[in-house]
Protein backbone atom coordinates (compact mmCIF):
# COMPACT_ATOMS: atom_id res chain seq x y z
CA UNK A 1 -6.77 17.63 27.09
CA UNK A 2 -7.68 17.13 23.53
CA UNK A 3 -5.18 18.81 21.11
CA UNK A 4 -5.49 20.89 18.42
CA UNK A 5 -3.65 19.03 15.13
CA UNK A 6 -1.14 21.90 15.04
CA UNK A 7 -0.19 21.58 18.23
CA UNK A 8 0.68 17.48 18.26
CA UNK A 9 3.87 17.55 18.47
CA UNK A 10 3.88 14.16 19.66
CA UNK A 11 2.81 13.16 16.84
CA UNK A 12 5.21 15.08 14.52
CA UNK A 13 8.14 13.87 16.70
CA UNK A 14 7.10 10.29 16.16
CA UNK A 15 7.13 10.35 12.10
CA UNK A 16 10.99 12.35 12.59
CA UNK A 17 11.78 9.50 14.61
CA UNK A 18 10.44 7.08 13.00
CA UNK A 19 11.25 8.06 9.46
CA UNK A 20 15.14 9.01 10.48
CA UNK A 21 15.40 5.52 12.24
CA UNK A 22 14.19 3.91 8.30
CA UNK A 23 16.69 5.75 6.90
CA UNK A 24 19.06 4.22 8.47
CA UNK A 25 17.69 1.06 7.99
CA UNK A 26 18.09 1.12 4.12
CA UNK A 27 21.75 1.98 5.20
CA UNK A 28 22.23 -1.14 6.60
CA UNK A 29 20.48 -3.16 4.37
CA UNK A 30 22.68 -1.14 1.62
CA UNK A 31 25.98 -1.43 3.33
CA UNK A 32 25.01 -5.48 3.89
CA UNK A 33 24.06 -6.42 0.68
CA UNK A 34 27.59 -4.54 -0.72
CA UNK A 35 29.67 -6.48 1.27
CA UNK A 36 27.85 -9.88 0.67
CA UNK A 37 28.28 -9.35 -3.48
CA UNK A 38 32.27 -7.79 -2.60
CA UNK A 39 33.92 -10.78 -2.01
CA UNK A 40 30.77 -13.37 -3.21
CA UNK A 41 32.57 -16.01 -5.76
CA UNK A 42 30.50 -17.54 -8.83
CA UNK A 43 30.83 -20.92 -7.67
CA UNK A 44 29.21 -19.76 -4.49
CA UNK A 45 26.09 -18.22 -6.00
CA UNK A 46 26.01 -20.99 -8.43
CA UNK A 47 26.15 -23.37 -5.57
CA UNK A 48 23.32 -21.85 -3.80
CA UNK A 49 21.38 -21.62 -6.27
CA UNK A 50 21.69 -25.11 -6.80
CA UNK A 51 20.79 -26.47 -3.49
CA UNK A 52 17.67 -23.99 -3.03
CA UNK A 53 15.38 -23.65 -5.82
CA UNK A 54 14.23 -20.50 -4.15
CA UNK A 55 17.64 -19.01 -4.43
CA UNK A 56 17.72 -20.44 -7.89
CA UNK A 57 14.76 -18.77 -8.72
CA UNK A 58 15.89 -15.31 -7.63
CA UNK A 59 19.87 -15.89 -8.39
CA UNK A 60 17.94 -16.57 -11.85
CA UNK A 61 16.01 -13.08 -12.16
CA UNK A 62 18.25 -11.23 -10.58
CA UNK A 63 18.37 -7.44 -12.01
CA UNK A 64 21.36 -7.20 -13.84
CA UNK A 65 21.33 -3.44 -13.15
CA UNK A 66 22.89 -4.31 -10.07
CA UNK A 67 25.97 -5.61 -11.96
CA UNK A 68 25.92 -3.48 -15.75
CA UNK A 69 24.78 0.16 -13.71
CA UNK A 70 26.03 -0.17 -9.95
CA UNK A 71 29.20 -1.99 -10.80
CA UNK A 72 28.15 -4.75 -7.88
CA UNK A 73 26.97 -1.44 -5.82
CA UNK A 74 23.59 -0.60 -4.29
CA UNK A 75 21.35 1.78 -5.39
CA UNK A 76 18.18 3.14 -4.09
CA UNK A 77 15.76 0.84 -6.16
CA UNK A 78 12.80 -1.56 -5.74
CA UNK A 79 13.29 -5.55 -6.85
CA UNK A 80 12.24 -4.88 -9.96
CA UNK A 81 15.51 -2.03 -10.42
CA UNK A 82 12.74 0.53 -10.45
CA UNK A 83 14.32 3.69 -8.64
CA UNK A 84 12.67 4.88 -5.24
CA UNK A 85 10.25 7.79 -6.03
CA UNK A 86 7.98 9.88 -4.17
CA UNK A 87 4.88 7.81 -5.05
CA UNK A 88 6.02 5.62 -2.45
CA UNK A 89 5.03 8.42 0.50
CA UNK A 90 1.63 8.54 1.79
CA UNK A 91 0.74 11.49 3.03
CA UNK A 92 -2.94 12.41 2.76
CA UNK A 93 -3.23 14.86 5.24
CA UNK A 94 -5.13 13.01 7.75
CA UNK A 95 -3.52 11.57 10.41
CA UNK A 96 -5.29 8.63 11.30
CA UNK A 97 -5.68 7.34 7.48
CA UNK A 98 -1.69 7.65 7.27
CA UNK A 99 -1.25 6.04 10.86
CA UNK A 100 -3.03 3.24 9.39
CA UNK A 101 -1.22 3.25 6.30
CA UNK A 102 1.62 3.00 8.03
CA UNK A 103 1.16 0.26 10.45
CA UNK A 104 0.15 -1.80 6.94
CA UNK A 105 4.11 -1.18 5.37
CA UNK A 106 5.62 -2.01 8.71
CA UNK A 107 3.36 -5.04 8.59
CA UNK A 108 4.43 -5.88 5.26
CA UNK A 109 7.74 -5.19 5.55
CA UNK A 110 8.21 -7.12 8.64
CA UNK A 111 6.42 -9.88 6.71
CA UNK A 112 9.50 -9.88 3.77
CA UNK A 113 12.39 -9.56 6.14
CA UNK A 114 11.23 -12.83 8.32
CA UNK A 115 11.13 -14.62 4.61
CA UNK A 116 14.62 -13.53 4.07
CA UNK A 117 15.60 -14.97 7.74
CA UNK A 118 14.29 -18.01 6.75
CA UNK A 119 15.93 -17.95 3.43
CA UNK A 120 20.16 -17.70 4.93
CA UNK A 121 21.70 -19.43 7.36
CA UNK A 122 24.15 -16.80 7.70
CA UNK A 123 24.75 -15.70 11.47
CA UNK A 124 25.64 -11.92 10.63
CA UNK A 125 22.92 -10.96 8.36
CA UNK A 126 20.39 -13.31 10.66
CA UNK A 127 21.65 -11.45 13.62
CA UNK A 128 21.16 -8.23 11.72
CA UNK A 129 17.85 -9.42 10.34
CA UNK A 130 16.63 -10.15 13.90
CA UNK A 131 17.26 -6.57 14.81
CA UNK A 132 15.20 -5.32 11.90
CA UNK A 133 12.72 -7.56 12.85
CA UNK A 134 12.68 -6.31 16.62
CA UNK A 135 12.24 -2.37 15.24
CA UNK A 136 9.25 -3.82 13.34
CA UNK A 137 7.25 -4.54 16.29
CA UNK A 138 8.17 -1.78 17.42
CA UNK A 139 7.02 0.43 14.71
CA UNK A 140 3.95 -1.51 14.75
CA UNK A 141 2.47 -0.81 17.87
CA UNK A 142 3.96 2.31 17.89
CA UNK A 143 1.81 3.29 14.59
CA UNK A 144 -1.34 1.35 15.81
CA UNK A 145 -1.69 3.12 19.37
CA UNK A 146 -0.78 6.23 17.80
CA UNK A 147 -3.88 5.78 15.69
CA UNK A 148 -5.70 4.69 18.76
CA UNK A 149 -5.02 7.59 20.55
CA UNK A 150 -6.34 9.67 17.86
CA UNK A 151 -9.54 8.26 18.16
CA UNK A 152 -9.55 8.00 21.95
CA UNK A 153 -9.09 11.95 21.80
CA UNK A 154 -11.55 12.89 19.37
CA UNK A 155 -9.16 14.19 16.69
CA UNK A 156 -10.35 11.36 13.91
CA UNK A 157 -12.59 8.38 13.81
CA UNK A 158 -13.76 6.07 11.18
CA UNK A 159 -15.19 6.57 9.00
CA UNK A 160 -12.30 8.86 7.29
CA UNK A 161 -12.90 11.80 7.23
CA UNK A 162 -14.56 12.08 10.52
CA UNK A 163 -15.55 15.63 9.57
CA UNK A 164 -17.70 14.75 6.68
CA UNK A 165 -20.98 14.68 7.07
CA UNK A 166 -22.52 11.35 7.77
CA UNK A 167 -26.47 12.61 6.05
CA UNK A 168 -24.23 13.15 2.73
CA UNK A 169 -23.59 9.31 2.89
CA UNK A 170 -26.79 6.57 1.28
CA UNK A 171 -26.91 5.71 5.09
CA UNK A 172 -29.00 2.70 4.37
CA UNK A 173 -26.19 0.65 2.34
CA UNK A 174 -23.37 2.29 5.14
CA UNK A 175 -23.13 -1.49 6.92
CA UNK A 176 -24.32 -3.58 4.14
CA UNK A 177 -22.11 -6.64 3.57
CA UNK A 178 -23.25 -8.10 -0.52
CA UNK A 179 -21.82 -11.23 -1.04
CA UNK A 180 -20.94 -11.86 -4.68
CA UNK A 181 -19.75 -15.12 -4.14
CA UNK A 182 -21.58 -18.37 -4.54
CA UNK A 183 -20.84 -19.69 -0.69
CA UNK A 184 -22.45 -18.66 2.77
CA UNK A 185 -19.77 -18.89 4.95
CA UNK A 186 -19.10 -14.69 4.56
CA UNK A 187 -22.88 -14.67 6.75
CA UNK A 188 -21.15 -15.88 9.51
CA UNK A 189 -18.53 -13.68 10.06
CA UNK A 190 -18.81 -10.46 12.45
CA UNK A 191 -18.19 -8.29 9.49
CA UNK A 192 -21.63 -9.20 8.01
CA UNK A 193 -23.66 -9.07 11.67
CA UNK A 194 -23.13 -7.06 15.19
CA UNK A 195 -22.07 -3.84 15.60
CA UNK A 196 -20.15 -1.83 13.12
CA UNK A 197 -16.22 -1.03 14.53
CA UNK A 198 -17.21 2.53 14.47
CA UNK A 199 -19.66 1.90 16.54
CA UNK A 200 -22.44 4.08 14.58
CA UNK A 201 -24.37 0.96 13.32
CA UNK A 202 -25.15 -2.84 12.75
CA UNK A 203 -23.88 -5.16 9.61
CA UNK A 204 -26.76 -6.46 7.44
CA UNK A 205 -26.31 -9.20 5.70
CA UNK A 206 -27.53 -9.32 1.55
CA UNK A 207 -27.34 -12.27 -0.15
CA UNK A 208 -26.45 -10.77 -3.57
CA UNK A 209 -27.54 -7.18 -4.69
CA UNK A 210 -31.40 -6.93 -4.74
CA UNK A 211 -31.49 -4.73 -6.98
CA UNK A 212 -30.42 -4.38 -11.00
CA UNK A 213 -29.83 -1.32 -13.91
CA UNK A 214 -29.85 -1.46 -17.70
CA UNK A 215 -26.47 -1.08 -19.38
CA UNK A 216 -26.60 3.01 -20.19
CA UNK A 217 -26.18 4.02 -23.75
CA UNK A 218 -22.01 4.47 -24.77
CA UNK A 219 -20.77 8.04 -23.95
CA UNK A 220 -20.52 10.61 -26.98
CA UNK A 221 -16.88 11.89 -26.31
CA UNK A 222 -15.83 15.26 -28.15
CA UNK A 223 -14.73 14.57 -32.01
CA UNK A 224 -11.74 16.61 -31.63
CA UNK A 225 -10.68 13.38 -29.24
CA UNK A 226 -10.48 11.50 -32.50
CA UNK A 227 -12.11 8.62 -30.90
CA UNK A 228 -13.92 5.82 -32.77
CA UNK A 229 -18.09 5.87 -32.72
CA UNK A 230 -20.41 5.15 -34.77
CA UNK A 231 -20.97 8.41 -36.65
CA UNK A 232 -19.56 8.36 -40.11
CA UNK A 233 -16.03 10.43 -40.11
CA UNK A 234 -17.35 13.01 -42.05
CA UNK A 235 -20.06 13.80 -39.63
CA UNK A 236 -17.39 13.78 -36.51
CA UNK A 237 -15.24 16.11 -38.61
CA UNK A 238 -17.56 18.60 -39.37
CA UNK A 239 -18.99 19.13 -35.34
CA UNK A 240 -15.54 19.37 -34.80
CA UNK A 241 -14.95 22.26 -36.66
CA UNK A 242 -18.39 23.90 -35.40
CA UNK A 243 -17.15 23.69 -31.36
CA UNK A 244 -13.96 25.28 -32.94
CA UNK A 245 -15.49 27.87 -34.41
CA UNK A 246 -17.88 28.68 -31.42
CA UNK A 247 -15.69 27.78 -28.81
């Protein structure tokens, strides 16, 4: 039976799983990296460094925040010692755009953590690496059949939004591929001929856009911007104080 969005729970259940199960995740990661550093001598870092130059390389950058701020502690912040923010959440309000979204950061966070396997040889954090790993997959499929399901029942399709209307869209350039590169190769690929995944059209292939525009004239911003043109000041001063005066 095809449900109504407000009645998915399913799908609400899944991101409270899901999300409460990451949580705990950066918990772990947290609670591993503290007791690496707690007991980590110089000569050990300096050591590994040494004999990896990709160590070396981080050892070298590493964000001294984690020393001069956290005291050898872990705080909630990217690589870079930026702090975790809400511009990290995507939440659009459609379900299969975020699904999508989703399945991408579990892709590319799956993607770091088997770099860092392949960066220790320690058993512990491999062993607790490997786990991560597992709940990757996991949260893979999980967010790609999740998405699949909402297009199975109906609720969304590509294109996003599926409740736009398709005869606002230029129709004719919908499955266009324009190559702007100077090889062919693109022409062979099923993204440039066949049916579209949406399964609403065909891919045309252009070979370069086939059509061309003059450069339009530079905009004429308001003078109470204080921008630069090419008016003299003067003139830019005084149709300022005219749109004051009238506005």
């Amino acid at each position: 039976m095809l449900l109504r969005r407000s009645d998915r729970t399913g799908d609400r259940d899944l991101l409270y799983g899901i999300g409460a199960e990451e949580f705990g995740h950066v918990e772990m990661l947290a609670i591993m990296i503290a007791q690496l550093l707690e007991k980590a001598p110089v000569e050990q870092s300096e050591a590994a460094a040494a004999s990896d130059p990709v160590l070396g390389a981080v050892i070298g950058g590493m964000d001294v925040q984690a020393a001069i701020v956290a005291g050898a502690g872990v705080r909630p912040v990217d690589s870079n010692g930026n702090p975790w923010q809400a511009s990290y959440v995507t939440a659009s309000g459609n379900m299969l755009a975020d699904f999508t979204a989703n399945a991408n950061a579990e892709m590319q966070g799956r993607l770091q953590v088997a770099r860092i396997y392949n960066m220790t040889d320690d058993h512990g954090v491999r062993e607790m690496l490997s786990f991560l790993l597992a709940r990757d997959t996991m949260h893979q499929n999980q967010w790609i059949r999740a998405a699949q399901e909402l297009r199975e029942e109906g609720v969304e399709d590509i294109p996003v939004p599926l409740n736009f209307p398709l005869s606002n869209e230029a129709r004719e350039h919908s499955y266009e591929y324009i190559t702007f590169s100077d090889g062919h190769a693109a022409a062979e690929g099923s993204w440039a001929s066949g049916p579209t995944p949406d399964g609403k059209g065909e891919f045309t292939y252009l070979d370069g856009p086939d059509t061309s525009a003059p450069m339009p004239p530079p905009t004429q911003p308001d003078p109470r911007f204080y921008g630069t043109d090419a008016k003299p000041n003067l003139l830019d001063k005084a149709e300022g104080v005219i749109k004051d005066k009238l506005s």
